[in-house]
PDB file of N, CA and C in Angstrom:
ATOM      1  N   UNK A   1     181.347  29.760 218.371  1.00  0.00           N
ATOM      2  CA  UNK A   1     180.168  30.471 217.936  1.00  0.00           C
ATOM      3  C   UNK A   1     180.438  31.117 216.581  1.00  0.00           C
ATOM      4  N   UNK A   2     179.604  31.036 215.627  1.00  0.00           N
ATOM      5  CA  UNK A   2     179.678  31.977 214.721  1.00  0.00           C
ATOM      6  C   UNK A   2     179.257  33.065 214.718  1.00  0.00           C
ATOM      7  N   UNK A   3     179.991  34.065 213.354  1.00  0.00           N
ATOM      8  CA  UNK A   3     179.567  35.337 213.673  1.00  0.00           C
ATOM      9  C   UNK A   3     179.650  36.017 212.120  1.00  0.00           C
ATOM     10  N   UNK A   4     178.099  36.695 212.065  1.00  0.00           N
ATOM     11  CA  UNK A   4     178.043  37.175 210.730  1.00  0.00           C
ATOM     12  C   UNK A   4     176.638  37.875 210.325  1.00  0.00           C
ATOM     13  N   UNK A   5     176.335  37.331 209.972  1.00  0.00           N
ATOM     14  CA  UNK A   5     174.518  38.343 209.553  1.00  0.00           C
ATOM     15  C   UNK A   5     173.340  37.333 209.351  1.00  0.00           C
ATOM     16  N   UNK A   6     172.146  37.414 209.949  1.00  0.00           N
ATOM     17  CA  UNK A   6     171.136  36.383 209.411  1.00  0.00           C
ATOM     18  C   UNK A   6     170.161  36.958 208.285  1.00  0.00           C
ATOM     19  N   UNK A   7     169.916  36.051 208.194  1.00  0.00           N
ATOM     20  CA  UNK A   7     168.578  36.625 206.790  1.00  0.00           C
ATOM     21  C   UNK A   7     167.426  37.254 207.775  1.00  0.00           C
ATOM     22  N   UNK A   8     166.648  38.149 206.940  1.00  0.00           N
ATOM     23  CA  UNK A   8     165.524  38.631 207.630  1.00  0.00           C
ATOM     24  C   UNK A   8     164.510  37.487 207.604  1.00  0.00           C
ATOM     25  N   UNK A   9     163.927  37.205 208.538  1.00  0.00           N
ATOM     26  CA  UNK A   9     162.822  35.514 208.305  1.00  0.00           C
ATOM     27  C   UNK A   9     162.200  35.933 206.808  1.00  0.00           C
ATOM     28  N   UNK A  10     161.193  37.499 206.638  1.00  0.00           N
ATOM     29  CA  UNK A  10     160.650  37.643 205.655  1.00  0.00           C
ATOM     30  C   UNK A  10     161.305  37.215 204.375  1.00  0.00           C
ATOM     31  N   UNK A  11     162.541  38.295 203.879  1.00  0.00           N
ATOM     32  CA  UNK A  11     163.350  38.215 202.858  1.00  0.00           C
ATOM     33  C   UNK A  11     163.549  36.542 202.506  1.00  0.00           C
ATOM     34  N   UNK A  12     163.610  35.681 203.727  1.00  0.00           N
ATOM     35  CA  UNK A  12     164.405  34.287 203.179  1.00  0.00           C
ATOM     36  C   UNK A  12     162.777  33.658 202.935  1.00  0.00           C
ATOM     37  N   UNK A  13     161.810  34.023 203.252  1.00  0.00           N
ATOM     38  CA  UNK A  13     160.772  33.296 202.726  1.00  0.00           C
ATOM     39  C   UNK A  13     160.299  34.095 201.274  1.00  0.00           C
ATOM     40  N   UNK A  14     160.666  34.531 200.930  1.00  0.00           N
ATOM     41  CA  UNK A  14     160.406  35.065 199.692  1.00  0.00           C
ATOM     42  C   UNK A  14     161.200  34.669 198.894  1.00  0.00           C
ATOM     43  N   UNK A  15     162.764  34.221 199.173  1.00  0.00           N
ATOM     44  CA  UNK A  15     163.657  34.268 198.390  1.00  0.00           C
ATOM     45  C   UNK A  15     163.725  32.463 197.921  1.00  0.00           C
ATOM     46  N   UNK A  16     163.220  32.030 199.268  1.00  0.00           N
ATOM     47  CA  UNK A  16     162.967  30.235 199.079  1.00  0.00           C
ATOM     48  C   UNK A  16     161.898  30.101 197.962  1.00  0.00           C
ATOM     49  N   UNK A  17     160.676  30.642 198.171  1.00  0.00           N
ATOM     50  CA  UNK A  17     159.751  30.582 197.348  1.00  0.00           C
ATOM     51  C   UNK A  17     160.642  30.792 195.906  1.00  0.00           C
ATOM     52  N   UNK A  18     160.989  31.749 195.546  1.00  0.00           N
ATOM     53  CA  UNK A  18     161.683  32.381 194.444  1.00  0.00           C
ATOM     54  C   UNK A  18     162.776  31.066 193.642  1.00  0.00           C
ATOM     55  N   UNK A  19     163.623  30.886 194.696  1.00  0.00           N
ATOM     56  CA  UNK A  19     164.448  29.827 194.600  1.00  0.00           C
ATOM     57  C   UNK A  19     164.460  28.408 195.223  1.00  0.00           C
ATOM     58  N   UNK A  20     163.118  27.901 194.831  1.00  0.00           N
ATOM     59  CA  UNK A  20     163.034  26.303 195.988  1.00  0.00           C
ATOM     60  C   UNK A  20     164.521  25.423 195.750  1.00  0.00           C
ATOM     61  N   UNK A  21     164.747  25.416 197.180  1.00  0.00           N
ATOM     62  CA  UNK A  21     165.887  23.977 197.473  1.00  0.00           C
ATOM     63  C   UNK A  21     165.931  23.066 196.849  1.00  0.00           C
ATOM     64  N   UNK A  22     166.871  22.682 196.089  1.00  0.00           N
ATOM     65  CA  UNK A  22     167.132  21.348 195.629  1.00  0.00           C
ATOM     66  C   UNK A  22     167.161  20.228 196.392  1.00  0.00           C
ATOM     67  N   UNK A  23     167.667  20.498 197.387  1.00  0.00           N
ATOM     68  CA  UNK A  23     167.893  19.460 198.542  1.00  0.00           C
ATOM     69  C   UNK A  23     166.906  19.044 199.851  1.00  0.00           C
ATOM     70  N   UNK A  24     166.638  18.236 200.343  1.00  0.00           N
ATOM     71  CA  UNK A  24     165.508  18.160 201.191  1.00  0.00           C
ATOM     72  C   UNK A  24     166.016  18.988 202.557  1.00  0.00           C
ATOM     73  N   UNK A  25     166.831  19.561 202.873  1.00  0.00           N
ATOM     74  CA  UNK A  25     166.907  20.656 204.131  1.00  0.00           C
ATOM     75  C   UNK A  25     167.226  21.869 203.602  1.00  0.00           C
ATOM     76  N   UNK A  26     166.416  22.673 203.563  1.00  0.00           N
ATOM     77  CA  UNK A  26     167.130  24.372 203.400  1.00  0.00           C
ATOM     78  C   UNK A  26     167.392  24.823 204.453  1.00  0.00           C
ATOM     79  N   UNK A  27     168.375  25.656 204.099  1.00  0.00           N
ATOM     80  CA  UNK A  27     169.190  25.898 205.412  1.00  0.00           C
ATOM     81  C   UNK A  27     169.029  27.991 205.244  1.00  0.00           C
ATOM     82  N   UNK A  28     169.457  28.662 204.131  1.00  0.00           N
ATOM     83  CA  UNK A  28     169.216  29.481 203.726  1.00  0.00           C
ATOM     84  C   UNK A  28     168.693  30.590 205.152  1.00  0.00           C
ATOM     85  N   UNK A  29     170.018  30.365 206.017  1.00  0.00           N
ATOM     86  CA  UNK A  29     169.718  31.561 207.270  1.00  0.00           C
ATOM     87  C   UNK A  29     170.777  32.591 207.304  1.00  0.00           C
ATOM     88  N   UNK A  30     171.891  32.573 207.173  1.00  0.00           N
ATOM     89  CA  UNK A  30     172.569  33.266 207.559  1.00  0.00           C
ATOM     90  C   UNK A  30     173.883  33.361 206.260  1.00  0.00           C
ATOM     91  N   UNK A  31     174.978  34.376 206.573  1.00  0.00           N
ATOM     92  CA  UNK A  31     175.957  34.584 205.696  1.00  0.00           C
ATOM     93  C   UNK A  31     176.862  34.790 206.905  1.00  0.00           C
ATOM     94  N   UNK A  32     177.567  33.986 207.044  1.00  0.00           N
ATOM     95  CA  UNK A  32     178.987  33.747 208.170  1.00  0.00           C
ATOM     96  C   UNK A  32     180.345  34.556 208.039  1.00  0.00           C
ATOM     97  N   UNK A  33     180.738  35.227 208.806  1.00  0.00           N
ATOM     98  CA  UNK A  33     181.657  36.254 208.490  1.00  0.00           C
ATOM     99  C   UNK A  33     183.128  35.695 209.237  1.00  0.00           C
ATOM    100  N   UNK A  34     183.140  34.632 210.174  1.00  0.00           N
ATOM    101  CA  UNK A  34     184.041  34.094 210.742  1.00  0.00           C
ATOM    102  C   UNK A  34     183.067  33.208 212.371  1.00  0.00           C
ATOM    103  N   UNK A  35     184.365  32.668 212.499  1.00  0.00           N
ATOM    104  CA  UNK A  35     183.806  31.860 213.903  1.00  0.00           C
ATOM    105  C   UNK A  35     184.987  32.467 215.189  1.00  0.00           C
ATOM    106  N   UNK A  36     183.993  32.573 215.901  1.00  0.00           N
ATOM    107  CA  UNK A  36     185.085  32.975 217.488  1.00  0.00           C
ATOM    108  C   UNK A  36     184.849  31.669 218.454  1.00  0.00           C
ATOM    109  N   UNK A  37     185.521  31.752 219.095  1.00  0.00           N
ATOM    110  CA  UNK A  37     185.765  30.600 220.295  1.00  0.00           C
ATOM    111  C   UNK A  37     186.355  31.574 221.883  1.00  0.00           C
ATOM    112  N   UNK A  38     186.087  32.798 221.462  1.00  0.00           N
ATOM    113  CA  UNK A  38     186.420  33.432 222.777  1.00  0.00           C
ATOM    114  C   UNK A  38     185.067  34.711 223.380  1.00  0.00           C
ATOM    115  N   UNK A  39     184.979  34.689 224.616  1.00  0.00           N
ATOM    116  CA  UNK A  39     183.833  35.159 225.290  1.00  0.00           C
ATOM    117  C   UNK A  39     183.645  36.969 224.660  1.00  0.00           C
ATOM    118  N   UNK A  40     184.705  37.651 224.443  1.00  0.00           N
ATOM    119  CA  UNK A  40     184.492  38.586 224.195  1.00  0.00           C
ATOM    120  C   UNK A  40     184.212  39.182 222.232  1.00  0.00           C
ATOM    121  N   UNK A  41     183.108  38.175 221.737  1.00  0.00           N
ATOM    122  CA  UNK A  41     182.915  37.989 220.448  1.00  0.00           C
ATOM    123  C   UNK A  41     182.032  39.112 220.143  1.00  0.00           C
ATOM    124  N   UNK A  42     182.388  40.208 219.026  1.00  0.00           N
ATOM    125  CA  UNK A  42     180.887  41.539 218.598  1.00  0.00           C
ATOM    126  C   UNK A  42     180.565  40.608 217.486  1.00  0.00           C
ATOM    127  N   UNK A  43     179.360  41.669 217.378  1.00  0.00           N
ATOM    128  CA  UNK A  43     178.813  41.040 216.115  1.00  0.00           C
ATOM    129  C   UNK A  43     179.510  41.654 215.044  1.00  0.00           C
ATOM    130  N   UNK A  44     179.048  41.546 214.067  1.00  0.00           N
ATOM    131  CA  UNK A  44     179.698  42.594 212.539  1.00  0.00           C
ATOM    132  C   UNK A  44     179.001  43.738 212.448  1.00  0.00           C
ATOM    133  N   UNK A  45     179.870  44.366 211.742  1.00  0.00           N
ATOM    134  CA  UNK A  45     179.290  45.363 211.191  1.00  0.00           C
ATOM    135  C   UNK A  45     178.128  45.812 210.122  1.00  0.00           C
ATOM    136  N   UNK A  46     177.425  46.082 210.169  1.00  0.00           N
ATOM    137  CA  UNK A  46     175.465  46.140 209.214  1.00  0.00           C
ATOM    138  C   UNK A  46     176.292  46.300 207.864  1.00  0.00           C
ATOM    139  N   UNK A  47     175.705  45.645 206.866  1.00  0.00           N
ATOM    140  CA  UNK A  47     175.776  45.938 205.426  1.00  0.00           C
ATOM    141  C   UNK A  47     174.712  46.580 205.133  1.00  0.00           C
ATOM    142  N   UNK A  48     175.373  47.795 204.234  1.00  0.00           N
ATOM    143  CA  UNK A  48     174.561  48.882 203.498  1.00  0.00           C
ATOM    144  C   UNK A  48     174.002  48.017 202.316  1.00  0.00           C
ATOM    145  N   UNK A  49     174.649  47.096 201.555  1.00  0.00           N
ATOM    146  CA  UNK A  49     173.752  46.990 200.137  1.00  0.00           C
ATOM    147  C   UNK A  49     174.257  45.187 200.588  1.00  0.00           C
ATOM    148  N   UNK A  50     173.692  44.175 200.600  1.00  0.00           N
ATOM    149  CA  UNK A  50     173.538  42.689 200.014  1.00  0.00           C
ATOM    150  C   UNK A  50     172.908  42.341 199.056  1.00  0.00           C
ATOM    151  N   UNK A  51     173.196  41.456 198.301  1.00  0.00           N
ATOM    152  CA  UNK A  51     172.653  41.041 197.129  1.00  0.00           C
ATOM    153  C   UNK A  51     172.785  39.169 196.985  1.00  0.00           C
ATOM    154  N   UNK A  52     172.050  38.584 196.489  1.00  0.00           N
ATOM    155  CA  UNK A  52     172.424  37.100 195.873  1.00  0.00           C
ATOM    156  C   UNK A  52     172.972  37.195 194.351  1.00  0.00           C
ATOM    157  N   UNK A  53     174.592  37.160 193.850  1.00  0.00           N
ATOM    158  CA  UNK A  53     174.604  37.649 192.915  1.00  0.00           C
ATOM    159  C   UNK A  53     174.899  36.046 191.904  1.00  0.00           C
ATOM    160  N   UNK A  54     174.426  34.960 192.746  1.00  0.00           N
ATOM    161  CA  UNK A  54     175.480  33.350 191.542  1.00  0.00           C
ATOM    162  C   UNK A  54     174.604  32.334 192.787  1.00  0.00           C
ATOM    163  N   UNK A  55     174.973  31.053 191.954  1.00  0.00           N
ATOM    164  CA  UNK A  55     174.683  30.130 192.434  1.00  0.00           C
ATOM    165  C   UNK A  55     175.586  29.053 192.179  1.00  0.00           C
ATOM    166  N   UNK A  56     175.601  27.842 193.254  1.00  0.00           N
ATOM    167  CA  UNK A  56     176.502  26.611 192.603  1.00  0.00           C
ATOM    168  C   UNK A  56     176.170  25.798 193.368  1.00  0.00           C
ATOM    169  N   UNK A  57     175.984  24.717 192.544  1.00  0.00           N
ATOM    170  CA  UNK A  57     175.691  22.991 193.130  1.00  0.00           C
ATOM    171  C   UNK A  57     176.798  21.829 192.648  1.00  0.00           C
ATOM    172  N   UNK A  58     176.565  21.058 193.577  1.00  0.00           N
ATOM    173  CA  UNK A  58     177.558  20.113 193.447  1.00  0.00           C
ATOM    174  C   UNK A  58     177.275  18.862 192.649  1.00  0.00           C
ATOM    175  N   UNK A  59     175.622  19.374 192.326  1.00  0.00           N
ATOM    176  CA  UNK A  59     175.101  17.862 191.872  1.00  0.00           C
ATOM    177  C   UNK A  59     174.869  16.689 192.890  1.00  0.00           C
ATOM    178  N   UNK A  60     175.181  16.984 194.390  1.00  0.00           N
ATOM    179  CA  UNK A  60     175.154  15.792 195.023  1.00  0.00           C
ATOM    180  C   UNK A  60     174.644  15.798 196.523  1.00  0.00           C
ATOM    181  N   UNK A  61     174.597  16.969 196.871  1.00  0.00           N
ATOM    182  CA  UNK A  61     173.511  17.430 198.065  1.00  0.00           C
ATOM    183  C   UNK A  61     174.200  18.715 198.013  1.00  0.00           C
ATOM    184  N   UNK A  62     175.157  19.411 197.666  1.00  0.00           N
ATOM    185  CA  UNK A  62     175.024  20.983 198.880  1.00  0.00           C
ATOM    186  C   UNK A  62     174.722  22.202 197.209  1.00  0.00           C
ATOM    187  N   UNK A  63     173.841  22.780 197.866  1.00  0.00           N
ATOM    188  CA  UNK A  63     173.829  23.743 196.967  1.00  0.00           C
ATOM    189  C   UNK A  63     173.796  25.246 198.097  1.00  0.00           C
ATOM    190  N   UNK A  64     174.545  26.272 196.929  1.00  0.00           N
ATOM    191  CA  UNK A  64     175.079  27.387 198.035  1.00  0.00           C
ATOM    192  C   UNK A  64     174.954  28.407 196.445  1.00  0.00           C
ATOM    193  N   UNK A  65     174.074  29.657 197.754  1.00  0.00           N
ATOM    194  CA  UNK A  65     174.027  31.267 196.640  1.00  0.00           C
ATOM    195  C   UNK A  65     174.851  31.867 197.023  1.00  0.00           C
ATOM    196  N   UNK A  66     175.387  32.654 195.979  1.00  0.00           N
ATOM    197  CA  UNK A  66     177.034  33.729 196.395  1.00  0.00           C
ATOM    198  C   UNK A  66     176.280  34.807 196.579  1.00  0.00           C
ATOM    199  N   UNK A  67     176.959  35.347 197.296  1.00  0.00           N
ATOM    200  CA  UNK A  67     176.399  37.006 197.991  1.00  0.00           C
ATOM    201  C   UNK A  67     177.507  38.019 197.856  1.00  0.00           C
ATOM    202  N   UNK A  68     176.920  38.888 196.896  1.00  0.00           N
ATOM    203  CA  UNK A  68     177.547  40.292 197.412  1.00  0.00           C
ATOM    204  C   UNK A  68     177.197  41.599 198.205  1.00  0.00           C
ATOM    205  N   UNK A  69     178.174  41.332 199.200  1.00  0.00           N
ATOM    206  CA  UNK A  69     178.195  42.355 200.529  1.00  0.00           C
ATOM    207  C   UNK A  69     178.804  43.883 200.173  1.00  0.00           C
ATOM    208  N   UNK A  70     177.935  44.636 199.909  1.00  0.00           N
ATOM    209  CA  UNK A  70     178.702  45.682 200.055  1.00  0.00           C
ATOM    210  C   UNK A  70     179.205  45.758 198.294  1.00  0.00           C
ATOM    211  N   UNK A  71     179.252  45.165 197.333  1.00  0.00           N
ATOM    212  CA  UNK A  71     179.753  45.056 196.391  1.00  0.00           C
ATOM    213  C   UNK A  71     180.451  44.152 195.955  1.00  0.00           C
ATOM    214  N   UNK A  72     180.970  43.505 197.007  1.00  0.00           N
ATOM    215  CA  UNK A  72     181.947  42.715 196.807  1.00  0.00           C
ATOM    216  C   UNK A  72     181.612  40.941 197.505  1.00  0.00           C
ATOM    217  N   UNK A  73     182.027  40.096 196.569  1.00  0.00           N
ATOM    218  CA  UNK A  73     181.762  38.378 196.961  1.00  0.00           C
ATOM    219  C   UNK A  73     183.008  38.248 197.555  1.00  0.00           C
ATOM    220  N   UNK A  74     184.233  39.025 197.460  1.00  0.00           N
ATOM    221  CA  UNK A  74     185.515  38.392 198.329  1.00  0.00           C
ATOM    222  C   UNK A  74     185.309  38.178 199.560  1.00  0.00           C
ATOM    223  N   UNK A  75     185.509  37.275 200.373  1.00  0.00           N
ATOM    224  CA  UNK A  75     185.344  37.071 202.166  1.00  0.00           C
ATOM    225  C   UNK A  75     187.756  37.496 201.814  1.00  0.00           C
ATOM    226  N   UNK A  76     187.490  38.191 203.159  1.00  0.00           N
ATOM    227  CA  UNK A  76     189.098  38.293 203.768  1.00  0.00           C
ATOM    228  C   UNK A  76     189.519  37.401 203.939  1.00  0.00           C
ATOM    229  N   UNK A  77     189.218  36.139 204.382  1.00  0.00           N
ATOM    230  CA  UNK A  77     190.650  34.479 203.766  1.00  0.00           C
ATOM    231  C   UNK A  77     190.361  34.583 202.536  1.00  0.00           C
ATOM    232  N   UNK A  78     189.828  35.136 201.432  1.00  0.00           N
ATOM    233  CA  UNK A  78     189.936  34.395 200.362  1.00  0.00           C
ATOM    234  C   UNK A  78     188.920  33.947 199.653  1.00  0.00           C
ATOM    235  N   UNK A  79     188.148  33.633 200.128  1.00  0.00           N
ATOM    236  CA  UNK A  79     186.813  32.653 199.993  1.00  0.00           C
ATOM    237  C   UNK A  79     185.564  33.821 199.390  1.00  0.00           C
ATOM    238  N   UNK A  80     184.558  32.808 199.622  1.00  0.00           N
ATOM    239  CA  UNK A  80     183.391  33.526 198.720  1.00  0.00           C
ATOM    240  C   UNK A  80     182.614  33.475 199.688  1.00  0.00           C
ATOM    241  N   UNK A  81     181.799  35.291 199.976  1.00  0.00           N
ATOM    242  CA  UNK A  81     180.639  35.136 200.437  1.00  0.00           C
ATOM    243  C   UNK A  81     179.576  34.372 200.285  1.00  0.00           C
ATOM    244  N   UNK A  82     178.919  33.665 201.055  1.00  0.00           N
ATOM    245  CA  UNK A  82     177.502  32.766 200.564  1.00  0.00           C
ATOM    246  C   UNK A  82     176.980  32.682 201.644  1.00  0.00           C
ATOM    247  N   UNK A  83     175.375  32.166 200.859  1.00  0.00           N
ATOM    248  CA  UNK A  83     174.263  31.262 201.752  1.00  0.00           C
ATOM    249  C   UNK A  83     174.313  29.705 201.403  1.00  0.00           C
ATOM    250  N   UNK A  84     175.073  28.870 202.477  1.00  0.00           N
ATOM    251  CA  UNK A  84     174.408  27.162 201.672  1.00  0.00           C
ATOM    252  C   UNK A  84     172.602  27.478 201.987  1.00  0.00           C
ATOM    253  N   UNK A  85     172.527  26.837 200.811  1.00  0.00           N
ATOM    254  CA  UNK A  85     171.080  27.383 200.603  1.00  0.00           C
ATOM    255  C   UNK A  85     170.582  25.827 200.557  1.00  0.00           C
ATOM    256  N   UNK A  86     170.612  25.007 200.678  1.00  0.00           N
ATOM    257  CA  UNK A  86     170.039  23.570 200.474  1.00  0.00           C
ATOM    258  C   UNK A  86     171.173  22.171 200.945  1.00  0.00           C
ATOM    259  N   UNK A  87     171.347  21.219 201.857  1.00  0.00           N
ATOM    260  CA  UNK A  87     171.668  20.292 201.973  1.00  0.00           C
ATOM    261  C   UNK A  87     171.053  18.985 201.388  1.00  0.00           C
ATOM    262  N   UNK A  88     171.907  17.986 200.939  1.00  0.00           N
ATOM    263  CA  UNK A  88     171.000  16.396 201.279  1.00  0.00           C
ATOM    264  C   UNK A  88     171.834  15.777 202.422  1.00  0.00           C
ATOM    265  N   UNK A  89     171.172  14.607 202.826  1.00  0.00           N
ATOM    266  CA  UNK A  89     171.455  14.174 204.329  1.00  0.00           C
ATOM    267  C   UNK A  89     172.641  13.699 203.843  1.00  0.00           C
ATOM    268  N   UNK A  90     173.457  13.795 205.368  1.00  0.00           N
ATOM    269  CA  UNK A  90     174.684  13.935 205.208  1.00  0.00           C
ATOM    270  C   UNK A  90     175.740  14.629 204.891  1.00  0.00           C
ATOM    271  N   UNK A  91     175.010  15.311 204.247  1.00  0.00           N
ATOM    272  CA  UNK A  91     176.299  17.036 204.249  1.00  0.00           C
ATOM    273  C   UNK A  91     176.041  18.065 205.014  1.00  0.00           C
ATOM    274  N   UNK A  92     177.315  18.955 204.818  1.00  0.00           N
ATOM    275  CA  UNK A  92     177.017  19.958 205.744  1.00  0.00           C
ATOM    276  C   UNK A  92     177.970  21.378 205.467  1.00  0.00           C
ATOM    277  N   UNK A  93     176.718  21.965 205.783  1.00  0.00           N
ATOM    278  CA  UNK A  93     177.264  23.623 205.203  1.00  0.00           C
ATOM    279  C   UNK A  93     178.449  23.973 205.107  1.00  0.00           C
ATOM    280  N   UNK A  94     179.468  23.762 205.578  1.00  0.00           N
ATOM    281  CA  UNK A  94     180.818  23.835 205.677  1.00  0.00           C
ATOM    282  C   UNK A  94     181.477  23.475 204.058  1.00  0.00           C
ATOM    283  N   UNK A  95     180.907  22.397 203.555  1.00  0.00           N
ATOM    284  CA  UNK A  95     181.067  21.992 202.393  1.00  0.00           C
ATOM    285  C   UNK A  95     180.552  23.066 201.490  1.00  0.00           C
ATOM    286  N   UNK A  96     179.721  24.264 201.416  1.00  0.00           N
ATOM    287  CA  UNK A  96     179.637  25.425 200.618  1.00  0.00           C
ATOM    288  C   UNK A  96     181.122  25.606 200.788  1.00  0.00           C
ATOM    289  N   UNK A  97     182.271  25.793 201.261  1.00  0.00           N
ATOM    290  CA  UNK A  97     183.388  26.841 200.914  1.00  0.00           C
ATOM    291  C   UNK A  97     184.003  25.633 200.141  1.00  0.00           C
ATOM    292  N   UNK A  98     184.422  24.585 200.278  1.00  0.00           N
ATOM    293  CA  UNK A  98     184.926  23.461 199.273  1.00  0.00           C
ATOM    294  C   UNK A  98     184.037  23.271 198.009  1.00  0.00           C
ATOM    295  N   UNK A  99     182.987  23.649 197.626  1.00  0.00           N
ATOM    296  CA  UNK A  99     182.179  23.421 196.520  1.00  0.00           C
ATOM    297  C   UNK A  99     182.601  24.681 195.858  1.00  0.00           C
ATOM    298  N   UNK A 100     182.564  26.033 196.499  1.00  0.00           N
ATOM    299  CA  UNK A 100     183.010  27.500 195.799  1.00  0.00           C
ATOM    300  C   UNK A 100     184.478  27.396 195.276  1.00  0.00           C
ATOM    301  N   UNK A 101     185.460  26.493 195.866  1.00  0.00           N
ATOM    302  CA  UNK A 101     186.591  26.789 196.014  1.00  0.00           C
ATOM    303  C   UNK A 101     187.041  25.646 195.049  1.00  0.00           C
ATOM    304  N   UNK A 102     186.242  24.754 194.249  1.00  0.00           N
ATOM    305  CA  UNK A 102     186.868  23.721 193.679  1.00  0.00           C
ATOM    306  C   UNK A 102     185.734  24.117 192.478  1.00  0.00           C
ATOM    307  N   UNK A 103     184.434  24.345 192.221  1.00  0.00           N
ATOM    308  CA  UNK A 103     183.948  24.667 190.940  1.00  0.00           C
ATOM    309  C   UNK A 103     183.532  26.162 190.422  1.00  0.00           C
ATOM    310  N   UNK A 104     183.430  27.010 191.508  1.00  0.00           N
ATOM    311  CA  UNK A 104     183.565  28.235 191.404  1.00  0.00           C
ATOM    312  C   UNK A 104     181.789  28.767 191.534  1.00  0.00           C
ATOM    313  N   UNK A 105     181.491  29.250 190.874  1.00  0.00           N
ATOM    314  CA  UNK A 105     180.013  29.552 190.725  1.00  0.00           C
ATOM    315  C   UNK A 105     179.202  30.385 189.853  1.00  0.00           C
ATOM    316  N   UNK A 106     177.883  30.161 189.127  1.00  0.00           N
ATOM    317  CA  UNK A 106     177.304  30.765 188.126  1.00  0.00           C
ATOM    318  C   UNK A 106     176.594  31.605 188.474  1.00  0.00           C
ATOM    319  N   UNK A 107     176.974  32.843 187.431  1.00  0.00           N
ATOM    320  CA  UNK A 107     175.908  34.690 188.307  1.00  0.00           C
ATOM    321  C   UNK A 107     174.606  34.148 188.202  1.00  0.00           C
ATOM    322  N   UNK A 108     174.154  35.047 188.828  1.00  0.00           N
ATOM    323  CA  UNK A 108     172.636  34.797 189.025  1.00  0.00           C
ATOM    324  C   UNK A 108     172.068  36.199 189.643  1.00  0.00           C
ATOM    325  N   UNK A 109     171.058  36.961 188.801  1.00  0.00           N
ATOM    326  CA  UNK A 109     171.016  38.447 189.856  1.00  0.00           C
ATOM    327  C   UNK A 109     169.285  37.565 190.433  1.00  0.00           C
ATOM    328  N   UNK A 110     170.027  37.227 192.003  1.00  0.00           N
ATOM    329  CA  UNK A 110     168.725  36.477 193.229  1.00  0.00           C
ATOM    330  C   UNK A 110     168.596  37.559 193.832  1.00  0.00           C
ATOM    331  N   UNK A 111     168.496  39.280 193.790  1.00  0.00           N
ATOM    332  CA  UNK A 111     168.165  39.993 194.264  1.00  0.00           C
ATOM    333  C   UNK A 111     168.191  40.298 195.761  1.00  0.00           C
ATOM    334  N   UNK A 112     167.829  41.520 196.465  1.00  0.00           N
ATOM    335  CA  UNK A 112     168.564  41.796 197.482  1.00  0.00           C
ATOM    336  C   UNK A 112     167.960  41.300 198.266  1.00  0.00           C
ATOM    337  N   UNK A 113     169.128  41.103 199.516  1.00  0.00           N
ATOM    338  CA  UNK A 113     169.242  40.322 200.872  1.00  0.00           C
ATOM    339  C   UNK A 113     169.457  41.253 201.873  1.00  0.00           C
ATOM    340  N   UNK A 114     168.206  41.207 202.891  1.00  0.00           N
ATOM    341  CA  UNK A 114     168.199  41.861 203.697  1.00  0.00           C
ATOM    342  C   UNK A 114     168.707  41.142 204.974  1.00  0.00           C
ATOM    343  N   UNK A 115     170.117  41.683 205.303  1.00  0.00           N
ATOM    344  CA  UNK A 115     170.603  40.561 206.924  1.00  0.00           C
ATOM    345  C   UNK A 115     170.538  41.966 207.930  1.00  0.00           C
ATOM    346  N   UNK A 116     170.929  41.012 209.167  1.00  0.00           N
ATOM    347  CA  UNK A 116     170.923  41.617 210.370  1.00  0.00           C
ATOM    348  C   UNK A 116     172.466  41.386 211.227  1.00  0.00           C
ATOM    349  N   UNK A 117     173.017  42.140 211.401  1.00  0.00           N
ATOM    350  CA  UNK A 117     174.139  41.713 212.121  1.00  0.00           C
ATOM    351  C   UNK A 117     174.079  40.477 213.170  1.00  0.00           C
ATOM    352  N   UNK A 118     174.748  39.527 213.838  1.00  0.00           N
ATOM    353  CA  UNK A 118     174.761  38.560 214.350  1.00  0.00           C
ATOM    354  C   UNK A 118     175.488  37.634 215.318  1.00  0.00           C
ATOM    355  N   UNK A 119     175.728  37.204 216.661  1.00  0.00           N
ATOM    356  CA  UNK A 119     176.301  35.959 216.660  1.00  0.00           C
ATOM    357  C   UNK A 119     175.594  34.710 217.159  1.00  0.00           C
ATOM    358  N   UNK A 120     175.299  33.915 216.881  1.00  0.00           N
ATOM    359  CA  UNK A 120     174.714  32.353 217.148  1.00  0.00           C
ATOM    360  C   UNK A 120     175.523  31.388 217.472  1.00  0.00           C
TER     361      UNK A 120
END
């Protein structure tokens, strides 16, 4: 199961409008904070301030917005907060942390993101 924060339905329909998908699936739900595989999983802890602060595409289906939580885009492995914000068939969100992690990503102030703590 994952575990992390979803978009508010409102906020992500405003923010799609704002920013239409490149890709024919938007995905643009949630910001993933880790995955559990054991029964006794919490959710996270509420962020005081989110933001969409960058964007990056691969040119080839996955496009993903960087988020800063709290101030900060660092995730604790290392990695970059985000939304994959758009697939083409055949990829898959997972490929946002290999797209951040091999071209990096361009600021962008996509304004604030209202999430909800989470697990799905």
């Amino acid at each position: 199961m994952s575990i992390g924060w979803k978009i508010d339905p409102e906020c992500r329909e405003l923010l799609l409008s704002r920013f239409p998908p490149r890709y024919e699936r938007a995905v643009a739900d949630h910001v993933t904070r880790h995955f559990s595989h054991g029964p006794d999983a919490e959710a996270p802890p509420a962020i005081t301030h989110a933001r969409i602060v960058g964007r990056a595409d691969d040119d080839e289906g996955v496009e993903t917005m960087v988020v800063a939580l709290d101030g900060s885009t660092s995730r604790p492995d290392g990695g970059v907060w985000h939304v994959t914000w758009s697939l083409a068939e055949g990829r898959s969100a997972r490929e946002s942390n290999d797209l951040l992690a091999r071209k990096g990503w361009e600021p962008l102030d996509g304004g604030p993101l209202r999430l909800t703590p989470a697990i799905w």
